[in-house]
N, C-alpha and C. Protein backbone atom coordinates (compact mmCIF):
# COMPACT_ATOMS: atom_id res chain seq x y z
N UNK A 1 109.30 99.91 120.51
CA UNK A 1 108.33 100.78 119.90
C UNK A 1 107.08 99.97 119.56
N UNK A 2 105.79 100.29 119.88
CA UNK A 2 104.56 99.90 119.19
C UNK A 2 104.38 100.14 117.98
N UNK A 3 104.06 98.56 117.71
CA UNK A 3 103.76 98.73 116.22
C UNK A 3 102.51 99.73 115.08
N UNK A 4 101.94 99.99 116.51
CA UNK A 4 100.64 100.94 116.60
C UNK A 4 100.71 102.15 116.87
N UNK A 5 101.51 102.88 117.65
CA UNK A 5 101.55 104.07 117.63
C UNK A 5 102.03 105.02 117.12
N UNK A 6 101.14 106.00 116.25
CA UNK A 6 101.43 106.52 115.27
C UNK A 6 102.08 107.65 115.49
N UNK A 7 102.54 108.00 116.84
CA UNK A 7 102.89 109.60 117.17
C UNK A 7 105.02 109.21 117.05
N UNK A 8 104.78 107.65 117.05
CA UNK A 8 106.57 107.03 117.08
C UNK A 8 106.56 106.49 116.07
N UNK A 9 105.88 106.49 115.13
CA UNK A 9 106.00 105.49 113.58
C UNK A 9 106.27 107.30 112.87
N UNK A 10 105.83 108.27 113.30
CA UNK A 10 105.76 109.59 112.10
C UNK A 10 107.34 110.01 113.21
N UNK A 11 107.62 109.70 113.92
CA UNK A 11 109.28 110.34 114.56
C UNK A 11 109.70 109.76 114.05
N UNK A 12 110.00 108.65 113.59
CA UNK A 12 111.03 107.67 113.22
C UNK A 12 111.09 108.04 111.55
N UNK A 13 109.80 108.59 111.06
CA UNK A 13 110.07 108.90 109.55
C UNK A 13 111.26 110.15 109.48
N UNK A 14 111.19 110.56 110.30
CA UNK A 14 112.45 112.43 110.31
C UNK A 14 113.81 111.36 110.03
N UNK A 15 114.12 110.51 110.31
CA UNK A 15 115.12 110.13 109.96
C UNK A 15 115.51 109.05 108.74
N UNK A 16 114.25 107.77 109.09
CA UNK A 16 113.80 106.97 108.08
C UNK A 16 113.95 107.00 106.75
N UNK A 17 113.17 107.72 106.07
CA UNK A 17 112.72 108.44 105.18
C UNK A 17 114.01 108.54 104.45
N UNK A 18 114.67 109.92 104.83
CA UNK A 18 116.27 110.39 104.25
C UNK A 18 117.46 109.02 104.39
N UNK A 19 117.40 107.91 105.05
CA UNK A 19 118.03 106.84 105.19
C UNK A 19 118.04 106.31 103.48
N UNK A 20 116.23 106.09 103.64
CA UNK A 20 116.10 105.08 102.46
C UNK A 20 116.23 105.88 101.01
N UNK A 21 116.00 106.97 101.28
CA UNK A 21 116.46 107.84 99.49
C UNK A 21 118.14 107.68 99.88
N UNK A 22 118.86 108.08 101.01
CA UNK A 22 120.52 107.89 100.82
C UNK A 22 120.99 106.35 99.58
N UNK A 23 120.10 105.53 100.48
CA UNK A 23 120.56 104.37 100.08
C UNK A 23 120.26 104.22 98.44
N UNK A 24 118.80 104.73 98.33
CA UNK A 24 118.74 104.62 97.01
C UNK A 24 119.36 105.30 95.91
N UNK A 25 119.99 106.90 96.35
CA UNK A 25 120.55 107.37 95.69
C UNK A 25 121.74 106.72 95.38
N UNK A 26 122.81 106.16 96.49
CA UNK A 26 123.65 105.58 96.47
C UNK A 26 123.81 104.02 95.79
N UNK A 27 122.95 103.46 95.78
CA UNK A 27 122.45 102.11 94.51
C UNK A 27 122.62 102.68 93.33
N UNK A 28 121.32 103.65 92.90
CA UNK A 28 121.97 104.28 92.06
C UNK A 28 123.13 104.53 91.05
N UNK A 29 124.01 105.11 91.95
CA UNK A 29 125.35 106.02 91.54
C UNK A 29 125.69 104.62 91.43
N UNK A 30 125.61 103.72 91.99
CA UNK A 30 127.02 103.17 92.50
C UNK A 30 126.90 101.72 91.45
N UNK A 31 125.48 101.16 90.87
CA UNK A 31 125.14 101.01 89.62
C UNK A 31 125.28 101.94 88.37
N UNK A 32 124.95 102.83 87.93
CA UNK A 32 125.70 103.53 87.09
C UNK A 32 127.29 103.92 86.49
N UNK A 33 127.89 103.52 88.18
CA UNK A 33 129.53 103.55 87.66
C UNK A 33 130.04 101.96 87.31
N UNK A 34 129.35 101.18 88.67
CA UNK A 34 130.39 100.00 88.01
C UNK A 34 129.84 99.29 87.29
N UNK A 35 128.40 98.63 87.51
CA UNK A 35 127.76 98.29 86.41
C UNK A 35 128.31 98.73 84.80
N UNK A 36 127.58 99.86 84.43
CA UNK A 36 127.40 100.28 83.34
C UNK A 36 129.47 100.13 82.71
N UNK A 37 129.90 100.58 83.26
CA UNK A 37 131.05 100.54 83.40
C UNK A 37 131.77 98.99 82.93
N UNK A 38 131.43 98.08 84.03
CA UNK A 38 131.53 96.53 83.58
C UNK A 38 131.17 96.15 82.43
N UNK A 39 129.98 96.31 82.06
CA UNK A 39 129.19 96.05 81.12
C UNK A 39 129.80 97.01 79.63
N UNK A 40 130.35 98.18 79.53
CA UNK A 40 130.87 98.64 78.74
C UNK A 40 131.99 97.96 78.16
N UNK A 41 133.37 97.77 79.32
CA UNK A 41 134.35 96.81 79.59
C UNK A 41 133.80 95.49 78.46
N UNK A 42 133.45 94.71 78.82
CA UNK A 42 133.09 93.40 78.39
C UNK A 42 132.36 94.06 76.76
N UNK A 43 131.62 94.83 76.40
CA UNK A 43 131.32 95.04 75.07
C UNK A 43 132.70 95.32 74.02
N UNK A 44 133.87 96.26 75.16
CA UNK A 44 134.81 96.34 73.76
C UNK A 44 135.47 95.17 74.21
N UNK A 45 135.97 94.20 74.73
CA UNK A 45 136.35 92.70 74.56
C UNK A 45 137.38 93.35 75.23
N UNK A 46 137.33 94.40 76.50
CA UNK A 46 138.46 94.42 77.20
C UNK A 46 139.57 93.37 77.73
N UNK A 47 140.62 93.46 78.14
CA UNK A 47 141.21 91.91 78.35
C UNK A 47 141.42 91.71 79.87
N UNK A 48 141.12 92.65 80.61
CA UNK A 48 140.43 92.40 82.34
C UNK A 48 139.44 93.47 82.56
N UNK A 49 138.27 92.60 83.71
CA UNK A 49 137.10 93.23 83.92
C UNK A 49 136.75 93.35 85.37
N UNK A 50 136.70 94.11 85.49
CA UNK A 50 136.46 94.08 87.50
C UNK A 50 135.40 93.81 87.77
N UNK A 51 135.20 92.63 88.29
CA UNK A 51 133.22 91.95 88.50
C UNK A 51 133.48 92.37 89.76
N UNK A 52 132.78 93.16 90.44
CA UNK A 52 132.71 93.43 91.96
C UNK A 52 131.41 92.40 92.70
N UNK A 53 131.55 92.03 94.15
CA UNK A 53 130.17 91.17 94.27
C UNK A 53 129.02 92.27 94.94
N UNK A 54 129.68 93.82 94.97
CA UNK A 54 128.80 94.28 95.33
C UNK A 54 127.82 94.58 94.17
N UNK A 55 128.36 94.67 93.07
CA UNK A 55 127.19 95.23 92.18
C UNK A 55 125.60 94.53 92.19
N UNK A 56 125.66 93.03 92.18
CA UNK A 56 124.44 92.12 91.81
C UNK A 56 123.37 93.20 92.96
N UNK A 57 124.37 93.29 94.68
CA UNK A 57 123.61 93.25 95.47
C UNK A 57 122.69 94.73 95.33
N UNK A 58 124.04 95.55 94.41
CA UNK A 58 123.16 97.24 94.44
C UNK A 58 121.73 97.53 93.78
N UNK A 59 121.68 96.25 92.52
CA UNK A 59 120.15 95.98 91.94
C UNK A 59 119.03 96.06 92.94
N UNK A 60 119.56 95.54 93.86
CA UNK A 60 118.34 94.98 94.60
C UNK A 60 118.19 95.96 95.37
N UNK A 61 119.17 96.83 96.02
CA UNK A 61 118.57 98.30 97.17
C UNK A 61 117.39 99.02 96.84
N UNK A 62 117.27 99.63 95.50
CA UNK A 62 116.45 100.72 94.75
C UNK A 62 115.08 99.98 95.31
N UNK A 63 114.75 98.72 94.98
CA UNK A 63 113.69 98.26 95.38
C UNK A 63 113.43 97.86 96.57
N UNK A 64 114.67 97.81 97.36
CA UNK A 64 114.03 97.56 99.05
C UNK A 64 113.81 98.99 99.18
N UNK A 65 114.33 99.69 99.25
CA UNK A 65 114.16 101.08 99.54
C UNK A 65 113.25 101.81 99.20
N UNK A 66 112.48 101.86 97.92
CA UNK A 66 111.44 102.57 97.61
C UNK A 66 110.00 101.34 98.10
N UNK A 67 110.65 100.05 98.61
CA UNK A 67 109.70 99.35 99.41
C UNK A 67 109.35 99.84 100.44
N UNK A 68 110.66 100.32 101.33
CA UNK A 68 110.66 100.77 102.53
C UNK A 68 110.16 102.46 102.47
N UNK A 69 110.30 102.85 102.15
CA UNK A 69 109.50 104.39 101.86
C UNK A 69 107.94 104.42 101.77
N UNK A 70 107.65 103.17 101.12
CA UNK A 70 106.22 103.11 100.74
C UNK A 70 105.65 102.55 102.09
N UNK A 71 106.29 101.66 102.97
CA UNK A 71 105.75 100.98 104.01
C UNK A 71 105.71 102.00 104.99
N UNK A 72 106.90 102.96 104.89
CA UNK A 72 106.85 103.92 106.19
C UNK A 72 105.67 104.94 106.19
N UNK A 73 105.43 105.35 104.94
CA UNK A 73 104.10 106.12 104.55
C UNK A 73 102.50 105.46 104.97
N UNK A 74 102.87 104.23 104.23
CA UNK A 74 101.48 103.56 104.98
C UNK A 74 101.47 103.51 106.88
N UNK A 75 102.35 103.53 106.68
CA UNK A 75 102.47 102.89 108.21
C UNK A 75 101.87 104.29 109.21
N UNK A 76 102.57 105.72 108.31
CA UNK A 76 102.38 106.58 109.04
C UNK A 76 101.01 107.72 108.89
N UNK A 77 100.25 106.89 107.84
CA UNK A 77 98.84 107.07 107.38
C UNK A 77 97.79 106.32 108.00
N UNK A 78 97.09 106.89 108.52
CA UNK A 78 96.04 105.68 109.07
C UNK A 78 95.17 105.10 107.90
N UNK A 79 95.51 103.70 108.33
CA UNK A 79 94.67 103.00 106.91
C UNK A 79 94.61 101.37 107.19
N UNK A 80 93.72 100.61 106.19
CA UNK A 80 93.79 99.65 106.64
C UNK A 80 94.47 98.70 106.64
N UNK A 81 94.35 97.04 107.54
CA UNK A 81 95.59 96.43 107.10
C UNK A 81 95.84 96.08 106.20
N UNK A 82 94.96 95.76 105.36
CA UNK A 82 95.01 95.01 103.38
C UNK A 82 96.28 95.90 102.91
N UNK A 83 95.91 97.54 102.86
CA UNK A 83 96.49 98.13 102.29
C UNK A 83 98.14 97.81 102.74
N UNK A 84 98.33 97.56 103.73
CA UNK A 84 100.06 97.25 104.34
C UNK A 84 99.79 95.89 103.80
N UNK A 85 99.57 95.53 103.66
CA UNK A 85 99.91 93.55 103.61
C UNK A 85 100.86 93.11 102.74
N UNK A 86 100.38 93.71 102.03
CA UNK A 86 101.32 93.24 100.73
C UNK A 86 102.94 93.93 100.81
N UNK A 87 103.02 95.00 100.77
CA UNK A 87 104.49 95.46 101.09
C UNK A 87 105.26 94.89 102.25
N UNK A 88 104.03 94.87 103.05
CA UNK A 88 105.16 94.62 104.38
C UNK A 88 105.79 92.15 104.32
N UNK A 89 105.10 92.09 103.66
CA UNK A 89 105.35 90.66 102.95
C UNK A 89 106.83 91.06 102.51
N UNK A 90 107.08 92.14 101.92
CA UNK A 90 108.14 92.00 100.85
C UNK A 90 109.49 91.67 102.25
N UNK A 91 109.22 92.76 103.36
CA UNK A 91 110.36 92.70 104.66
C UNK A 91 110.10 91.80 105.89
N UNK A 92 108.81 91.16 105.75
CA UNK A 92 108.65 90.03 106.47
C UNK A 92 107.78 89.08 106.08
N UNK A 93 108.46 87.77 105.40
CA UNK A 93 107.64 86.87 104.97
C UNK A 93 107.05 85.95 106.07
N UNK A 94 105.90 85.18 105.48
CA UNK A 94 105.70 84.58 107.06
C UNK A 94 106.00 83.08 107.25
């Protein structure tokens, strides 16, 4: 796909788009149960705690994802490059 053509950067949002809210919804939820949950655990001095290693990583989705939402919008707006620069840093450093 060209990184330029805007008639395949706005197709790819029909699917895109609903990907990155799934994911974020699903960070979300999925912080709210075990997180909050863990973190409850450990306040009453429970005497086992289920540290999962997915949780650290679910912090971090909400913000790739509403990264990636914001990049797909620019991307599918004509505009200039300044305006992408900075986000798109966040998914490709150089």
């Amino acid at each position: 796909m060209d990184k330029r053509n805007l008639t395949e950067i706005r197709k790819s949002l029909i699917w895109s788009i609903p990907l990155f809210l799934l994911l974020l919804t699903m960070s979300i939820w999925s912080i709210l149960y075990s997180l909050y949950q863990t973190v409850d655990d450990l306040n009453k001095l429970a005497p086992s705690v289920r540290i999962t290693p997915f949780v650290p990583i679910a912090l971090c989705v909400p913000i790739i994802s509403i990264t990636g939402i914001i990049i797909a919008i620019q991307k599918s707006v004509p505009c200039t490059e300044d305006a992408i620069k900075i986000p798109t840093r966040i998914f490709y450093p150089p």
